[in-house]
C-alpha atoms as a PDB file:
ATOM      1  CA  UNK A   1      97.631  12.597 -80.522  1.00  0.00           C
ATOM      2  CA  UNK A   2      95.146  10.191 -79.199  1.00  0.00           C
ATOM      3  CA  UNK A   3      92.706  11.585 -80.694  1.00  0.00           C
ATOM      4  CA  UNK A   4      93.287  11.239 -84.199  1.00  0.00           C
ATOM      5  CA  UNK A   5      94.750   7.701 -83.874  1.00  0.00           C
ATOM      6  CA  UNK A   6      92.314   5.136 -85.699  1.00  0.00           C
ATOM      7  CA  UNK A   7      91.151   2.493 -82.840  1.00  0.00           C
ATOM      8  CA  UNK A   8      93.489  -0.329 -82.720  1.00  0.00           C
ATOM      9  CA  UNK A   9      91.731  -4.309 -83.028  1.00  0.00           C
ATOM     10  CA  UNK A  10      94.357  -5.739 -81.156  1.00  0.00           C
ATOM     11  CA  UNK A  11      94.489  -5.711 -77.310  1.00  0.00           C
ATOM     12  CA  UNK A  12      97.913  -5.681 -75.444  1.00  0.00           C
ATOM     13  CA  UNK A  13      98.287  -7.624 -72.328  1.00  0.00           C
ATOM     14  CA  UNK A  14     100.386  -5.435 -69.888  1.00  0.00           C
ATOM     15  CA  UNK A  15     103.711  -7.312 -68.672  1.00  0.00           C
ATOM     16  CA  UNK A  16     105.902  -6.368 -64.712  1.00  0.00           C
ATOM     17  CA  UNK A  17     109.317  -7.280 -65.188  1.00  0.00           C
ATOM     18  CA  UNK A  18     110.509  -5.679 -61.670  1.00  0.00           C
ATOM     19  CA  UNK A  19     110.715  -8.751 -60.203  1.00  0.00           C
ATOM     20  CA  UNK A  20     113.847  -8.999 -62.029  1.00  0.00           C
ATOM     21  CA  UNK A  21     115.331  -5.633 -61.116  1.00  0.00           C
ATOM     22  CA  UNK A  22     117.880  -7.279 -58.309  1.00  0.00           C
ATOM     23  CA  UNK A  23     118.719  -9.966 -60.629  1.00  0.00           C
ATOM     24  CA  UNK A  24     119.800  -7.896 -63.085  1.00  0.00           C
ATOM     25  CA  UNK A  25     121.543  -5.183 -60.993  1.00  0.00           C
ATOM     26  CA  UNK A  26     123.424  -8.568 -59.200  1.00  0.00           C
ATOM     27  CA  UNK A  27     124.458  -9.478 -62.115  1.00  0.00           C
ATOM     28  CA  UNK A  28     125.246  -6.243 -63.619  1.00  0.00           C
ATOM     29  CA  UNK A  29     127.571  -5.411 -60.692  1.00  0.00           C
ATOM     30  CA  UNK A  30     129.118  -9.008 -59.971  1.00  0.00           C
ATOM     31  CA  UNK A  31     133.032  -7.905 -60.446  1.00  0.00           C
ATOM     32  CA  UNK A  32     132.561  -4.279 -60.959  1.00  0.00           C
ATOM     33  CA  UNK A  33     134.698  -1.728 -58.872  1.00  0.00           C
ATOM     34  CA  UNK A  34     131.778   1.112 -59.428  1.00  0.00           C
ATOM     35  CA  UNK A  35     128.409  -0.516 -58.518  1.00  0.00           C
ATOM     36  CA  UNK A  36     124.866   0.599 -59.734  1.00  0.00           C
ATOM     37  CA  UNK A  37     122.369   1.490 -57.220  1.00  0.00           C
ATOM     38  CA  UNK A  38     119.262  -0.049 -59.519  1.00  0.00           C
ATOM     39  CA  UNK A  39     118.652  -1.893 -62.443  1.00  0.00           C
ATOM     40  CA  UNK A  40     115.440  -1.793 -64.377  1.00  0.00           C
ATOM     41  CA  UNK A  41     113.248  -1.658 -67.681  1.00  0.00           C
ATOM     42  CA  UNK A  42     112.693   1.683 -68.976  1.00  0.00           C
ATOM     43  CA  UNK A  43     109.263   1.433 -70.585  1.00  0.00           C
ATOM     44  CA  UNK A  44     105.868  -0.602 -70.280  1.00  0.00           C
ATOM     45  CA  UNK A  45     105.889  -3.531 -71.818  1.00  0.00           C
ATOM     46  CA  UNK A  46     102.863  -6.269 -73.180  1.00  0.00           C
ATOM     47  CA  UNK A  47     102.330  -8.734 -75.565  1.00  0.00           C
ATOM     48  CA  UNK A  48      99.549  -9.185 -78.485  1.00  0.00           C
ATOM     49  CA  UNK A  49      98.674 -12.599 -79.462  1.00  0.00           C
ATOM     50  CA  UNK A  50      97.599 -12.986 -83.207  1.00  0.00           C
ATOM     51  CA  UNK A  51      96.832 -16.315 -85.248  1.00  0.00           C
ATOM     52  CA  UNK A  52     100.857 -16.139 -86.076  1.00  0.00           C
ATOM     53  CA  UNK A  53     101.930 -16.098 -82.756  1.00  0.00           C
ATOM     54  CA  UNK A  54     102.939 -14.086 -79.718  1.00  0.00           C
ATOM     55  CA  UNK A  55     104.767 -10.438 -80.582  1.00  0.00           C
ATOM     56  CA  UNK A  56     105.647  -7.878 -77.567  1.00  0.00           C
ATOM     57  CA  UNK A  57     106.285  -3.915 -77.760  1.00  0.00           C
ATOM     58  CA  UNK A  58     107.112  -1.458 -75.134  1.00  0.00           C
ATOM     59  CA  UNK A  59     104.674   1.508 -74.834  1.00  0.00           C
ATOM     60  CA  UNK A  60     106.730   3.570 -77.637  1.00  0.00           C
ATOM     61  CA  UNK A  61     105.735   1.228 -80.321  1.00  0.00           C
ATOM     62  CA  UNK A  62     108.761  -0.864 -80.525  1.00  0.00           C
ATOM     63  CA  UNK A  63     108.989  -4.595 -80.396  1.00  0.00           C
ATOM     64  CA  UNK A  64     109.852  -7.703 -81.907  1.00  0.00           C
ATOM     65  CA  UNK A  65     109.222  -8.384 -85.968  1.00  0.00           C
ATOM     66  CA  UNK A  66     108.715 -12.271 -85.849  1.00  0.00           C
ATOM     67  CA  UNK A  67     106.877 -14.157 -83.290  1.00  0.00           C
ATOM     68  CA  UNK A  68     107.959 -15.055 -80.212  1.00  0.00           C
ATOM     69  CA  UNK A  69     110.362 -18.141 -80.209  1.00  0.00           C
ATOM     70  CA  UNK A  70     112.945 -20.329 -78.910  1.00  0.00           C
ATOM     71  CA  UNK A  71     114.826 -19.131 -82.208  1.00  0.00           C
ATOM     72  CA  UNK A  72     113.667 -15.296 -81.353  1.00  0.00           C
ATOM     73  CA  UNK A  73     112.999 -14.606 -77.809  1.00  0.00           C
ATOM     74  CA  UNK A  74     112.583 -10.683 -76.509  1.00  0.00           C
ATOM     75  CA  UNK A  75     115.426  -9.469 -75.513  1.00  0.00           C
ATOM     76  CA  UNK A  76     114.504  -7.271 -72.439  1.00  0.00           C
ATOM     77  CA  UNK A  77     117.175  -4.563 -71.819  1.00  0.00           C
ATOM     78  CA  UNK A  78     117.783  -3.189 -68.293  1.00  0.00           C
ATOM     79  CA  UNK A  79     119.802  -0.049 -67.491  1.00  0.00           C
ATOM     80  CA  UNK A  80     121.749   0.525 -64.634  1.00  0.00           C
ATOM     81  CA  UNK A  81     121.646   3.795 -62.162  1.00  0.00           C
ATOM     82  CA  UNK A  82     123.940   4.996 -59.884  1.00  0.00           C
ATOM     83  CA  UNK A  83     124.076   7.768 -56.729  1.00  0.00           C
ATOM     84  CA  UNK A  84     126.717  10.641 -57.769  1.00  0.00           C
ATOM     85  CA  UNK A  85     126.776  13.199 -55.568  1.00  0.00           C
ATOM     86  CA  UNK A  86     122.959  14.789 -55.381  1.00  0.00           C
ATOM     87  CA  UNK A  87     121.581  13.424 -58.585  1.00  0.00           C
ATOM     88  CA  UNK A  88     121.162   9.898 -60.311  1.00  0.00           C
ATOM     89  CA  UNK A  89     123.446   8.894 -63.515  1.00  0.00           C
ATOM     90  CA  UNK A  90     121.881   6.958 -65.303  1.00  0.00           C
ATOM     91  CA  UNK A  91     123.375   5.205 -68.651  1.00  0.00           C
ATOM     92  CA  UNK A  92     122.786   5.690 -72.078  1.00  0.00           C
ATOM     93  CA  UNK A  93     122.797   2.566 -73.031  1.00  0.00           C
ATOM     94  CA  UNK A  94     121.713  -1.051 -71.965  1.00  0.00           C
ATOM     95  CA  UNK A  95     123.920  -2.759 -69.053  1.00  0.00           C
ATOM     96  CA  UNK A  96     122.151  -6.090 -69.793  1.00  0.00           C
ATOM     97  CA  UNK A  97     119.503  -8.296 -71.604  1.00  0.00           C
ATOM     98  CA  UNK A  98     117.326 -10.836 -70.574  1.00  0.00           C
ATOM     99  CA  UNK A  99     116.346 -13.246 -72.936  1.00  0.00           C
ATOM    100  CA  UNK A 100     112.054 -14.474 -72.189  1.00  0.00           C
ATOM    101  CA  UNK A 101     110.403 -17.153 -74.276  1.00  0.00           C
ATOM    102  CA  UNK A 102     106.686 -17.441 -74.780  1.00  0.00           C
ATOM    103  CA  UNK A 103     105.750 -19.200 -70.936  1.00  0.00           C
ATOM    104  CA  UNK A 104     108.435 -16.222 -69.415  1.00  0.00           C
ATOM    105  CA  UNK A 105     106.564 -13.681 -71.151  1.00  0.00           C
ATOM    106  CA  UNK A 106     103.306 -14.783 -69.874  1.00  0.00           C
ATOM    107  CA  UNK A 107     104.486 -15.185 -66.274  1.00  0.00           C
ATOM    108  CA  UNK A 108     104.826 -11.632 -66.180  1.00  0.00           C
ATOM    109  CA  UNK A 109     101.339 -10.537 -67.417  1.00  0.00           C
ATOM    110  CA  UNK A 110      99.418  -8.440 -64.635  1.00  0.00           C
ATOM    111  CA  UNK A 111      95.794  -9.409 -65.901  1.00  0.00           C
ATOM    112  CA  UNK A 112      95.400  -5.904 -66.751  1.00  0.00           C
ATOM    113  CA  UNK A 113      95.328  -5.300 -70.828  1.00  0.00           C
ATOM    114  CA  UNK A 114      94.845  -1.892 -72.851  1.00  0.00           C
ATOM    115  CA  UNK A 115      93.755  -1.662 -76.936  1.00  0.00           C
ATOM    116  CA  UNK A 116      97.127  -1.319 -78.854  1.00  0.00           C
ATOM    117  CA  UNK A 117      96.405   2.326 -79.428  1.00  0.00           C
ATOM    118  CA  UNK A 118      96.515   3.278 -75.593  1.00  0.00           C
ATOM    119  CA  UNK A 119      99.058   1.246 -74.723  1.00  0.00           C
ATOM    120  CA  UNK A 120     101.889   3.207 -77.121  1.00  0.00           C
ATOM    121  CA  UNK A 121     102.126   6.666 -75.719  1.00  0.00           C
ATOM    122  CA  UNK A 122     101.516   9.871 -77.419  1.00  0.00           C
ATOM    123  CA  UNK A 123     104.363  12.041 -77.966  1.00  0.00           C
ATOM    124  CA  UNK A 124     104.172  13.871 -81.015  1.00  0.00           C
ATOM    125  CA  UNK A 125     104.618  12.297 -84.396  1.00  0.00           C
ATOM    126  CA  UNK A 126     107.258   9.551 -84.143  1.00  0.00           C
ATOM    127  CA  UNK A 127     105.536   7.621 -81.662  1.00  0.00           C
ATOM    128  CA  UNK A 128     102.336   8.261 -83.741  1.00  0.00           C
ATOM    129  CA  UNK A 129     103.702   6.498 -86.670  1.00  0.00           C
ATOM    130  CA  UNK A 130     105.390   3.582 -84.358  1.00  0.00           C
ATOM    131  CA  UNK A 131     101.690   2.790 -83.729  1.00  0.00           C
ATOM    132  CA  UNK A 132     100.813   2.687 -87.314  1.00  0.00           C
ATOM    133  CA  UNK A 133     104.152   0.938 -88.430  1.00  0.00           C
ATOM    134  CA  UNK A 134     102.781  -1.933 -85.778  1.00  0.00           C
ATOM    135  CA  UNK A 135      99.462  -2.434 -86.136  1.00  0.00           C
ATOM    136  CA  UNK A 136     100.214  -2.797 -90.008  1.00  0.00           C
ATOM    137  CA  UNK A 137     102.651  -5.326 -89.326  1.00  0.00           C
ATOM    138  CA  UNK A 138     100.283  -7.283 -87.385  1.00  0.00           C
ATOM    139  CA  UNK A 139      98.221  -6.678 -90.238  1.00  0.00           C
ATOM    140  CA  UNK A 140     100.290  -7.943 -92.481  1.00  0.00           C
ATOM    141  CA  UNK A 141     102.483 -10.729 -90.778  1.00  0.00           C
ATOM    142  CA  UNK A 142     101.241 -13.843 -92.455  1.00  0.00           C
ATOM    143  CA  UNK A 143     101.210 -12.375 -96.001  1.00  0.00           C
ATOM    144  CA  UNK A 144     105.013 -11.491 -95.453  1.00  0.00           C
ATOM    145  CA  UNK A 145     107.422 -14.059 -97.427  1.00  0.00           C
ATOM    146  CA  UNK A 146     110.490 -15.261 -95.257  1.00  0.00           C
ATOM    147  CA  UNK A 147     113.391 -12.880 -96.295  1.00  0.00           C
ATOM    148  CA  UNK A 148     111.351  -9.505 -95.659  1.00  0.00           C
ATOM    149  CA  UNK A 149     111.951  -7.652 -92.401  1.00  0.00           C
END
């Protein structure tokens, strides 16, 4: 609940990746007898810059542990949707990723930014403790010693 989540000091800058939707569904369907319709990114997605680097999440508190690098980009994973009939099917997995470095990342920022504890959504309990789990890993990040994940 929004509410009772403690107010977040770090400030996520909101990211559009839909510019790559027909990239991605080209690619997705190149040499494929049953073609999707769409492509796209499931969730919101920004970045938080800290003193250790850059780190980006999707609004249900999920993102990368280490900062963003040539070594570990984000892997941004698109899904693929196709017309059956009256409905959409859409997959339950990834069709593709896209890796983005740092300058991709910020290429896609809209200007607009949200504190850390708007941006992940409220949905009960797990997405609660996804906020929690990241903003003590920002916390934490340059205390952490190589091995631990």
């Amino acid at each position: 609940m929004l509410d009772t989540r403690i107010a977040s000091k770090y400030t996520v800058n909101i990211m559009d990746f839909s510019s790559f939707n027909d990239m991605a569904l080209e690619h997705y369907n190149k040499d494929r007898d049953v073609k999707a319709t769409a492509c796209k990114t499931m969730y919101r997605h920004g970045f938080i810059e800290t003193q250790d680097g850059m780190f980006v999440l999707c609004d249900e508190g999920v993102g990368n542990k280490k900062p963003i690098s040539f070594e570990h980009p984000y892997q941004l994973e698109f899904w693929s949707e196709r017309n059956e009939g009256d409905g959409i099917i859409m997959e339950i997995k990834p069709c593709l990723l896209m890796r983005f470095e740092e300058a991709d990342l910020r290429a896609c920022a809209t200007g607009e930014t949200q504190p850390l504890h708007e941006f992940i959504r409220t949905f009960g309990g797990r997405l609660d403790s996804n906020y929690m789990t990241f903003e003590r890993w920002l916390d934490n990040y340059s205390t952490r010693w190589e091995g631990e994940e």
